[in-house]
N, C-alpha and C. Protein backbone atom coordinates (compact mmCIF):
# COMPACT_ATOMS: atom_id res chain seq x y z
N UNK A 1 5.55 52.66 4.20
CA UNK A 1 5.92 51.38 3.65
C UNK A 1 6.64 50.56 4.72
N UNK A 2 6.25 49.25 4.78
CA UNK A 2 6.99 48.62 6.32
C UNK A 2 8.10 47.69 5.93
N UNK A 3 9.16 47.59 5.95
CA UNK A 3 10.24 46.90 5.40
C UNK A 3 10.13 45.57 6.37
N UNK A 4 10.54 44.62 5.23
CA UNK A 4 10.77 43.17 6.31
C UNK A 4 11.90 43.01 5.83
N UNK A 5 12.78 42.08 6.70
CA UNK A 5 14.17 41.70 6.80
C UNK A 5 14.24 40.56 6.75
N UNK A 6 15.17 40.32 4.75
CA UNK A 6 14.90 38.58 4.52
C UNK A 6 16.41 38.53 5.25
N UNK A 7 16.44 37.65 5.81
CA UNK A 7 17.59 36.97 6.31
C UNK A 7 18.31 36.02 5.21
N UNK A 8 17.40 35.10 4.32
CA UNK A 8 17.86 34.19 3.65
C UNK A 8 17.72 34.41 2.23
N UNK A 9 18.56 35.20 1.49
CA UNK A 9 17.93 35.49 -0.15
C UNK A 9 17.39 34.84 -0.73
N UNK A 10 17.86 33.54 -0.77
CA UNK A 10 17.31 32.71 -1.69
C UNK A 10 15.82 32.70 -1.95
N UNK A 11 15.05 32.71 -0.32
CA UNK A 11 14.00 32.84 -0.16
C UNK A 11 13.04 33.67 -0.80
N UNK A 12 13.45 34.69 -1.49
CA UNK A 12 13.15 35.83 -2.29
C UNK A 12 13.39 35.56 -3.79
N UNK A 13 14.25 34.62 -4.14
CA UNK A 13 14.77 34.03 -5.02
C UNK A 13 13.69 33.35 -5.87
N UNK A 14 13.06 32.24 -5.03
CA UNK A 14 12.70 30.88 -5.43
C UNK A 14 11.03 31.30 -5.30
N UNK A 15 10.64 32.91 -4.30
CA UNK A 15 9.36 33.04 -4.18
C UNK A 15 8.72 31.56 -2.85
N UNK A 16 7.68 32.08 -2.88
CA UNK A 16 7.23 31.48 -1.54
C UNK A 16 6.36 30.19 -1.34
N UNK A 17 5.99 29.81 -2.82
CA UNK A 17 5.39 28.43 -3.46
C UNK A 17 6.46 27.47 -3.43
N UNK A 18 6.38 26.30 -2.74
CA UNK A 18 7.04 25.06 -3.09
C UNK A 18 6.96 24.76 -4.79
N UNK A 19 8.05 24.22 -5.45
CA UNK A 19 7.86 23.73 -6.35
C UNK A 19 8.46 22.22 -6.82
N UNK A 20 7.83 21.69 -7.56
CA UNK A 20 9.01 20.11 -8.06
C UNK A 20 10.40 20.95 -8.59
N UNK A 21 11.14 21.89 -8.95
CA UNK A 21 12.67 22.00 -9.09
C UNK A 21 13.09 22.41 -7.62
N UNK A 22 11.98 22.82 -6.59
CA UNK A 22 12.75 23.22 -5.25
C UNK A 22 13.60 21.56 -4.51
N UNK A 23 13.09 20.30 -4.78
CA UNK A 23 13.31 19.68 -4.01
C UNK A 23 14.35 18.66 -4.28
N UNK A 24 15.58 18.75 -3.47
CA UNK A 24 16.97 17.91 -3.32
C UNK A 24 16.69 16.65 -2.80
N UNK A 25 16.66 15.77 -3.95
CA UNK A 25 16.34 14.15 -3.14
C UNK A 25 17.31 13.84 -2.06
N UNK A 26 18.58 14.12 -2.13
CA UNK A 26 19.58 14.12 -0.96
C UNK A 26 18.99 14.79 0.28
N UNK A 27 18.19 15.97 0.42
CA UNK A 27 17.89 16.41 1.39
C UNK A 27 16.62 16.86 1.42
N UNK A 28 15.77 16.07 1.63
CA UNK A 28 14.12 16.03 0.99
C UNK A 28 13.32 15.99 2.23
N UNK A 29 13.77 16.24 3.62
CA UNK A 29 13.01 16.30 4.45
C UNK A 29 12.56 17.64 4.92
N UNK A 30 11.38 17.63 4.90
CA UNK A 30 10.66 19.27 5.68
C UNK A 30 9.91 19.30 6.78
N UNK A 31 9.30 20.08 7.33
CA UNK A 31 8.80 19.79 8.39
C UNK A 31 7.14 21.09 8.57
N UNK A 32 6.37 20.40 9.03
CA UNK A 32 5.10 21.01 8.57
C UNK A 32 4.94 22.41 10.10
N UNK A 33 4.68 23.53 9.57
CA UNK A 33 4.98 24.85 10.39
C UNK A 33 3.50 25.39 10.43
N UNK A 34 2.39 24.81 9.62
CA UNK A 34 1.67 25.78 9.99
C UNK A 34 0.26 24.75 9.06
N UNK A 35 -0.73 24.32 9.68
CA UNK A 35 -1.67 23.51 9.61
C UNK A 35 -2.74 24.26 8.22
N UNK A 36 -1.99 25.16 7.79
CA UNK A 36 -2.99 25.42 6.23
C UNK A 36 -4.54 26.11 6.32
N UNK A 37 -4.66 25.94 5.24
CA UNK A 37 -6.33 26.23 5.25
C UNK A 37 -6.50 25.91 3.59
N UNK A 38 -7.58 25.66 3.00
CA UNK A 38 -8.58 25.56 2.02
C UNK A 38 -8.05 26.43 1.14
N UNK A 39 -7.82 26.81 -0.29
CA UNK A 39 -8.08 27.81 -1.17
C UNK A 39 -8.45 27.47 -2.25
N UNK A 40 -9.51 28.77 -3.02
CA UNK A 40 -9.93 27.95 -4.01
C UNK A 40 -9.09 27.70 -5.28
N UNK A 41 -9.05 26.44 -5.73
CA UNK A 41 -8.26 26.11 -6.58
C UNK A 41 -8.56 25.76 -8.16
N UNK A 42 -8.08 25.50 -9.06
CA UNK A 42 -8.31 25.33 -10.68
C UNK A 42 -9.78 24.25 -10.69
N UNK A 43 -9.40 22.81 -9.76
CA UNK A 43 -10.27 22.06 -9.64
C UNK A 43 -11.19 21.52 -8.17
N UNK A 44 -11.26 23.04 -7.59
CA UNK A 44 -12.05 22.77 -6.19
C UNK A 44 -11.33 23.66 -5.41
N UNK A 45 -11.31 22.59 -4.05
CA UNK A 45 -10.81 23.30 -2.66
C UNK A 45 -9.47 22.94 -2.90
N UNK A 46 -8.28 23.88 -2.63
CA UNK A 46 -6.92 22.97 -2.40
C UNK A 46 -6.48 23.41 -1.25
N UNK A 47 -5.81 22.30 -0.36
CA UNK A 47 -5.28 22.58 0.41
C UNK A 47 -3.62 22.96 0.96
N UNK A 48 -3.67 23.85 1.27
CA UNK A 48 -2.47 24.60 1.52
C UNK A 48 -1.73 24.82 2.63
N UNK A 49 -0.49 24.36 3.11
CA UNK A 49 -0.08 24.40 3.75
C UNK A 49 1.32 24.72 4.56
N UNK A 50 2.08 25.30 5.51
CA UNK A 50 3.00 26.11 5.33
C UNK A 50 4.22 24.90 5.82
N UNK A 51 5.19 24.98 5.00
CA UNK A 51 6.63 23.86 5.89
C UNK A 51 7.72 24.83 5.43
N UNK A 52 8.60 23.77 6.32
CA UNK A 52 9.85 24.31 6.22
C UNK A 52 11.04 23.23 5.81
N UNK A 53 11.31 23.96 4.64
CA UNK A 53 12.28 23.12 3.74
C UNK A 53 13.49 23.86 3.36
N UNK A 54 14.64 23.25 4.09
CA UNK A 54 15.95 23.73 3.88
C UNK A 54 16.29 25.16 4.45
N UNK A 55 15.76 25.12 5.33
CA UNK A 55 15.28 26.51 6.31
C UNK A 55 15.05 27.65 5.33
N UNK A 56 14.06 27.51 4.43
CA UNK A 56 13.32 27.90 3.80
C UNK A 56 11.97 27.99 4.13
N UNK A 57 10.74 28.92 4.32
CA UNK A 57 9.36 29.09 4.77
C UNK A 57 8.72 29.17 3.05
N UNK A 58 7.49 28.06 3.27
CA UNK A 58 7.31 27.82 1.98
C UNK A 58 5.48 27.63 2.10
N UNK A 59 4.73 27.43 0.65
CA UNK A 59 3.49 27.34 0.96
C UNK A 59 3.40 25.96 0.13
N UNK A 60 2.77 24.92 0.34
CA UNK A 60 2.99 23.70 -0.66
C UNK A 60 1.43 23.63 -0.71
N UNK A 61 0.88 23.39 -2.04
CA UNK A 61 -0.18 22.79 -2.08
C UNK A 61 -0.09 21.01 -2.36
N UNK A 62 -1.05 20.68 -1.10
CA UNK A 62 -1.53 19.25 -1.41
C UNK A 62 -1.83 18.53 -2.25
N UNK A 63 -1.29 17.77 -3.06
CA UNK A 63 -1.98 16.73 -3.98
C UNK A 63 -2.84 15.72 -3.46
N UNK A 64 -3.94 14.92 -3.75
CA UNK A 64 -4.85 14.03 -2.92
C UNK A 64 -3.59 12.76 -2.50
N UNK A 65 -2.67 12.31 -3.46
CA UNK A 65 -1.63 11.65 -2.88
C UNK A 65 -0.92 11.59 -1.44
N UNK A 66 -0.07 12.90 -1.59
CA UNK A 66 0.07 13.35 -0.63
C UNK A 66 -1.18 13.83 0.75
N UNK A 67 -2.36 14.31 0.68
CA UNK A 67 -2.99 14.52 1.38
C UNK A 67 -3.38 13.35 2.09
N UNK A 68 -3.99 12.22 1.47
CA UNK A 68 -4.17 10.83 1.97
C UNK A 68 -2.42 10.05 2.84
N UNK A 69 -1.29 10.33 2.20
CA UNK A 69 -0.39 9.50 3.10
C UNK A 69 -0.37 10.55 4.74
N UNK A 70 -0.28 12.39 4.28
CA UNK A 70 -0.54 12.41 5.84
C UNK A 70 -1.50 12.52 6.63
N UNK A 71 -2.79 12.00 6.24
CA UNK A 71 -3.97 11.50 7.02
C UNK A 71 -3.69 10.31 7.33
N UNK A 72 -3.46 9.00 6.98
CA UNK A 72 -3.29 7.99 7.18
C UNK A 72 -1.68 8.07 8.36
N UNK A 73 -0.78 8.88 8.55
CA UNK A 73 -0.26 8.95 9.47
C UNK A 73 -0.29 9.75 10.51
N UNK A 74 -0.66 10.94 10.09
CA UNK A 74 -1.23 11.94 11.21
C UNK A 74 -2.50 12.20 11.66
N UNK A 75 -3.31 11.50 11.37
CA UNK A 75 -5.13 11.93 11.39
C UNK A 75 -5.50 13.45 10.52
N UNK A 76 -6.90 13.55 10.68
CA UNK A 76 -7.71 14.48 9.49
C UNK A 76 -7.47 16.12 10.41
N UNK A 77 -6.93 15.99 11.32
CA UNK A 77 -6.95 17.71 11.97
C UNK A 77 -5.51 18.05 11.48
N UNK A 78 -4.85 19.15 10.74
CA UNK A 78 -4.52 19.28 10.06
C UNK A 78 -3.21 20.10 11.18
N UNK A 79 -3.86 20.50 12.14
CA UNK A 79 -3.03 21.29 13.46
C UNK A 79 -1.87 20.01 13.84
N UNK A 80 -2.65 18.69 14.19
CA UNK A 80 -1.61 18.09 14.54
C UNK A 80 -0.66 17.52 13.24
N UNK A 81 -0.26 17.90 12.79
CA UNK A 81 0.76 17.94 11.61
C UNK A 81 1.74 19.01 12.02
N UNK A 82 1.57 19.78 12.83
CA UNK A 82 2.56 21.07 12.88
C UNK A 82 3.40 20.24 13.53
N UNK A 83 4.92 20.72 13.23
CA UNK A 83 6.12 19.98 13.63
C UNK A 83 6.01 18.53 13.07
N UNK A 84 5.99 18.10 12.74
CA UNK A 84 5.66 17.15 12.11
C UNK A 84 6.76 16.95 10.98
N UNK A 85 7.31 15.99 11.11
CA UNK A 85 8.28 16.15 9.78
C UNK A 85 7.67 15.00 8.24
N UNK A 86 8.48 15.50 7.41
CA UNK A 86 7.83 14.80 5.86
C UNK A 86 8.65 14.56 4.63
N UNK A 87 8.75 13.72 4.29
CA UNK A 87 9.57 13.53 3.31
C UNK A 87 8.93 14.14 1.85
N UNK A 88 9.54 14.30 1.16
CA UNK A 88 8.74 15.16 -0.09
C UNK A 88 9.84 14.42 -1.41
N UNK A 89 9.11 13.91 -2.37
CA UNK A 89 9.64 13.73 -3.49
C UNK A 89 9.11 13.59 -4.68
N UNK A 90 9.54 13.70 -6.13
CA UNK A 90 9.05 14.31 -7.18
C UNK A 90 8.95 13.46 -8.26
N UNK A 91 7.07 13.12 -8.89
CA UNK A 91 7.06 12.22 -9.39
C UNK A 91 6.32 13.01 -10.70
N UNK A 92 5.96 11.79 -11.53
CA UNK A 92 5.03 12.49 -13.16
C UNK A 92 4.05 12.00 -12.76
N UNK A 93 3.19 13.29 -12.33
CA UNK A 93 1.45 13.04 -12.23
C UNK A 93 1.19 12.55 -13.86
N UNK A 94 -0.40 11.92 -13.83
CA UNK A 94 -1.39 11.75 -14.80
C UNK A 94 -1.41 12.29 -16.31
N UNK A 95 -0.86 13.92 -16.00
CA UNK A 95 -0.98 14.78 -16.99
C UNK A 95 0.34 14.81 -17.73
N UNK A 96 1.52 14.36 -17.27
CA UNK A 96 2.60 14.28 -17.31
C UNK A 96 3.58 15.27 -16.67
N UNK A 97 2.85 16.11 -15.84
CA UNK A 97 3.29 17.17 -14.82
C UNK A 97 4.43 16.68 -13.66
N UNK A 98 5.32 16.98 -13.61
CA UNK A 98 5.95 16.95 -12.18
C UNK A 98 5.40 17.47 -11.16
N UNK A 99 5.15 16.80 -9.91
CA UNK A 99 4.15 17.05 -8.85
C UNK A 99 4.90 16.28 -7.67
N UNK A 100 5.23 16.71 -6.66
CA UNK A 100 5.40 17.19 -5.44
C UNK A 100 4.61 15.82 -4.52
N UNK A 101 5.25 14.97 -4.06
CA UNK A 101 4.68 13.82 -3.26
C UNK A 101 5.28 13.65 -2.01
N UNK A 102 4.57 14.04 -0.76
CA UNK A 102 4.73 13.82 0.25
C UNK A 102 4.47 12.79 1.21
N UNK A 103 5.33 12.26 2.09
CA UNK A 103 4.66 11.26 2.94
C UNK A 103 5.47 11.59 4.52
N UNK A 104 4.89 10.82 5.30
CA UNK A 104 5.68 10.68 6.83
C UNK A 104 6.74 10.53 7.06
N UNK A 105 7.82 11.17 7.58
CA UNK A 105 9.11 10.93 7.58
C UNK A 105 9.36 9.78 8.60
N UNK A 106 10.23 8.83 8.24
CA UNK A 106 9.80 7.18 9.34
C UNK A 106 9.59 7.59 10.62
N UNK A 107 10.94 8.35 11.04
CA UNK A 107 10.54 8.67 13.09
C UNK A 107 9.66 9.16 13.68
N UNK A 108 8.68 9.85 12.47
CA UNK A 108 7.65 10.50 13.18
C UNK A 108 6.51 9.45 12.82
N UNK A 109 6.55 8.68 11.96
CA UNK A 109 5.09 7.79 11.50
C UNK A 109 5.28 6.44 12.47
N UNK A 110 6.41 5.97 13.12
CA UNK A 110 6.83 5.22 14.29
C UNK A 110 5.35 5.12 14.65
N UNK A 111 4.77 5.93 15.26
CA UNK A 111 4.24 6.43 16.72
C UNK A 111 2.24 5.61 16.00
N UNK A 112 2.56 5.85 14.70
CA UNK A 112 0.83 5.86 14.49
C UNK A 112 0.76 3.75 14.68
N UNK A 113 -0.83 3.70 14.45
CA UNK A 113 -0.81 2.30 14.62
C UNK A 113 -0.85 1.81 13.72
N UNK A 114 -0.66 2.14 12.33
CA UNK A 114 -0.69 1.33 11.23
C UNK A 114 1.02 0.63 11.41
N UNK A 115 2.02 1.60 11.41
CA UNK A 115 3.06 1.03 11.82
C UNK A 115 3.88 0.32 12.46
N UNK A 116 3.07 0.55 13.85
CA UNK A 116 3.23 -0.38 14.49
C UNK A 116 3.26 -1.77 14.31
N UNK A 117 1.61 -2.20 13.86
CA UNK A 117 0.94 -3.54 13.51
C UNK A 117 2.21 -3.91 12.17
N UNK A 118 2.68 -2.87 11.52
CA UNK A 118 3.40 -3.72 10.39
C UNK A 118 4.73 -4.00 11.47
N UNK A 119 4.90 -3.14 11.79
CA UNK A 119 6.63 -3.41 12.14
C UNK A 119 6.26 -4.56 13.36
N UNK A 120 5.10 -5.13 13.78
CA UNK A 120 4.91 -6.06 15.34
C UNK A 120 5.30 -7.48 13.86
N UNK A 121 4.08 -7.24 13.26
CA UNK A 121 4.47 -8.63 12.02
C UNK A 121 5.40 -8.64 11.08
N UNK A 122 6.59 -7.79 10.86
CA UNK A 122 7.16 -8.17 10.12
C UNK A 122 8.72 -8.57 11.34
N UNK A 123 8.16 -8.14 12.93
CA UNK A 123 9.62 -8.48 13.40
C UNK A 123 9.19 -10.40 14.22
N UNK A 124 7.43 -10.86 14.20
CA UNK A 124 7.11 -12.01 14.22
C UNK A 124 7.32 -12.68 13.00
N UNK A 125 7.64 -12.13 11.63
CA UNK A 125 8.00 -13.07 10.95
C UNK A 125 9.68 -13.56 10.60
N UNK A 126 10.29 -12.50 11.25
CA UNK A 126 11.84 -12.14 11.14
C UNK A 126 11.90 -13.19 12.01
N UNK A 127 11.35 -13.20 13.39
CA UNK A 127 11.37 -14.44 14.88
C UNK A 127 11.12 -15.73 14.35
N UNK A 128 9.99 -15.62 13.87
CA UNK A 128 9.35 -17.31 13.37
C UNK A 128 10.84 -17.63 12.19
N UNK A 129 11.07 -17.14 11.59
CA UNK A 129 11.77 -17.63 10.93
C UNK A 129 13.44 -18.26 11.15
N UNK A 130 14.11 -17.17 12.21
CA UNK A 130 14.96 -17.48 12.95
C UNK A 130 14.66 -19.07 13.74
N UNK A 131 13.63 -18.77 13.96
CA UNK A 131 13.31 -20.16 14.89
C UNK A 131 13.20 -21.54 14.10
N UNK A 132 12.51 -21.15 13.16
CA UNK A 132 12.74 -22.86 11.96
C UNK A 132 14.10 -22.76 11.30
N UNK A 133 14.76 -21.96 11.42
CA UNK A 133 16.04 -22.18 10.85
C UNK A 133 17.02 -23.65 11.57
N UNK A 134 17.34 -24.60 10.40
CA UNK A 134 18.26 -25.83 10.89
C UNK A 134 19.70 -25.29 11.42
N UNK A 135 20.11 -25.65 12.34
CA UNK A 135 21.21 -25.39 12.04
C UNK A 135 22.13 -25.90 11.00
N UNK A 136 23.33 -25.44 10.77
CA UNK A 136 23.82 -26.05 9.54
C UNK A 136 25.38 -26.34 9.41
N UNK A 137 26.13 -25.78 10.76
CA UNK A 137 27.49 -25.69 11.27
C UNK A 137 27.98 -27.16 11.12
N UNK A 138 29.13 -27.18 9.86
CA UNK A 138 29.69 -28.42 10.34
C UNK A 138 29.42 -29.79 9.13
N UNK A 139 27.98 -29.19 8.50
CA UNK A 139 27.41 -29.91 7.21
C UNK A 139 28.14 -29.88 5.75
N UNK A 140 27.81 -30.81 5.54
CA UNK A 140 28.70 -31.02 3.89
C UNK A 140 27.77 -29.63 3.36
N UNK A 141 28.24 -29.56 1.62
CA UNK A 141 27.55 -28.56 0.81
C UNK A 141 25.94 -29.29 0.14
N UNK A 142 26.59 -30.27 -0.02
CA UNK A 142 25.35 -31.11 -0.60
C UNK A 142 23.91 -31.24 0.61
N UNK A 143 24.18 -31.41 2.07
CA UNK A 143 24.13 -31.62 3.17
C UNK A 143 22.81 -30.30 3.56
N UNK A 144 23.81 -29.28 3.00
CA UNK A 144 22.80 -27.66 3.61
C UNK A 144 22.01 -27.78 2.50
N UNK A 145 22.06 -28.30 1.12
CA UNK A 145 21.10 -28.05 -0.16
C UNK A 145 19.86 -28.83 0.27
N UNK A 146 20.05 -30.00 0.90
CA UNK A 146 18.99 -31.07 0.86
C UNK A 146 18.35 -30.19 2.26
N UNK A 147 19.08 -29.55 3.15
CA UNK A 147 17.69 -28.80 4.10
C UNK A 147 17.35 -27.69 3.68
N UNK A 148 18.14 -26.97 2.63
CA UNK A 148 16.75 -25.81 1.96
C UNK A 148 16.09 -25.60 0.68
N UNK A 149 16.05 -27.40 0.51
CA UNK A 149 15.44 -27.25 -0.81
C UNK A 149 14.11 -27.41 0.12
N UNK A 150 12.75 -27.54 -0.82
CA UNK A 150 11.41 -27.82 -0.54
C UNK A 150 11.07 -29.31 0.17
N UNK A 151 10.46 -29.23 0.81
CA UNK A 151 9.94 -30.82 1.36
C UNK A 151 8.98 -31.29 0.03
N UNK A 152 9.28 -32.87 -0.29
CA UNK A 152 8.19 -33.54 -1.20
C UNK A 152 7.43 -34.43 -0.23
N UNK A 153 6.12 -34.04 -0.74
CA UNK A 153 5.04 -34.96 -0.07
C UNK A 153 4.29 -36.06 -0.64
N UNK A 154 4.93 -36.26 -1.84
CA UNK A 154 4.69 -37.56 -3.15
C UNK A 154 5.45 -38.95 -2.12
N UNK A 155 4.79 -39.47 -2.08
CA UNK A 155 5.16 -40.88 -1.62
C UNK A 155 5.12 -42.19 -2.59
């Protein structure tokens, strides 16, 4: 018989499946340890995959939710997800099930280009806007109302 040595009880505790009561919205970040594989599941293929949550080693199965936010930040090879960190939080699927929703943790989704393109236009609209700003130092109250109400174009 070959003995293994849990270091962390809990781990033995909670068993080796992620679940919706495992996860502390205060501390909801994990980090992906091991790129998964396929198993067959109730309704198909599910995919399975190994993280680490609360220095806890865990197996989480994918919801298509979750599967789609970390394709859309990490691409479809499932390897580059390892190290990878993820936010995980707990919503009422369809059925009325609590289910397990993962997405990109911000510092690591930085890097992809969807984010980029948002964060390039939302810091050109932060600029453009700074830039039409009147100044207003020095103006009555009535004074600042009449430059941010709407322009009329009724003549």
């Amino acid at each position: 018989m070959e003995v293994v040595k849990i270091v962390n009880a809990r781990q033995a505790a909670e068993g080796k499946f992620l679940k919706p009561e495992h996860i502390d919205l205060k501390n909801n970040i994990a980090a992906v340890i091991d790129g998964g594989q396929y198993e067959k599941g109730k309704f198909g293929p599910q995919l399975k995959i190994g993280i680490s949550y609360k220095k806890l080693l865990k197996e989480w199965t994918l919801n298509t939710q979750s599967a789609s936010n970390l394709i859309d930040a990490f691409g479809e090879n499932t390897e580059d997800w390892v190290e990878k960190k993820i936010e995980l939080t707990v919503k009422e699927n369809t059925s009325g099930k609590l289910s397990i929703v993962g997405k990109p943790h911000y510092p690591d989704f930085v890097g992809s280009d969807k984010v980029d393109k948002k964060t390039t236009k939302e810091e050109e609209m932060v600029k453009s806007q700074e830039e039409d700003k009147v100044p207003t130092e020095g103006l009555s109250e009535e004074d600042k109302k009449v430059i941010g109400s709407p322009v009329s174009t009724k003549t």
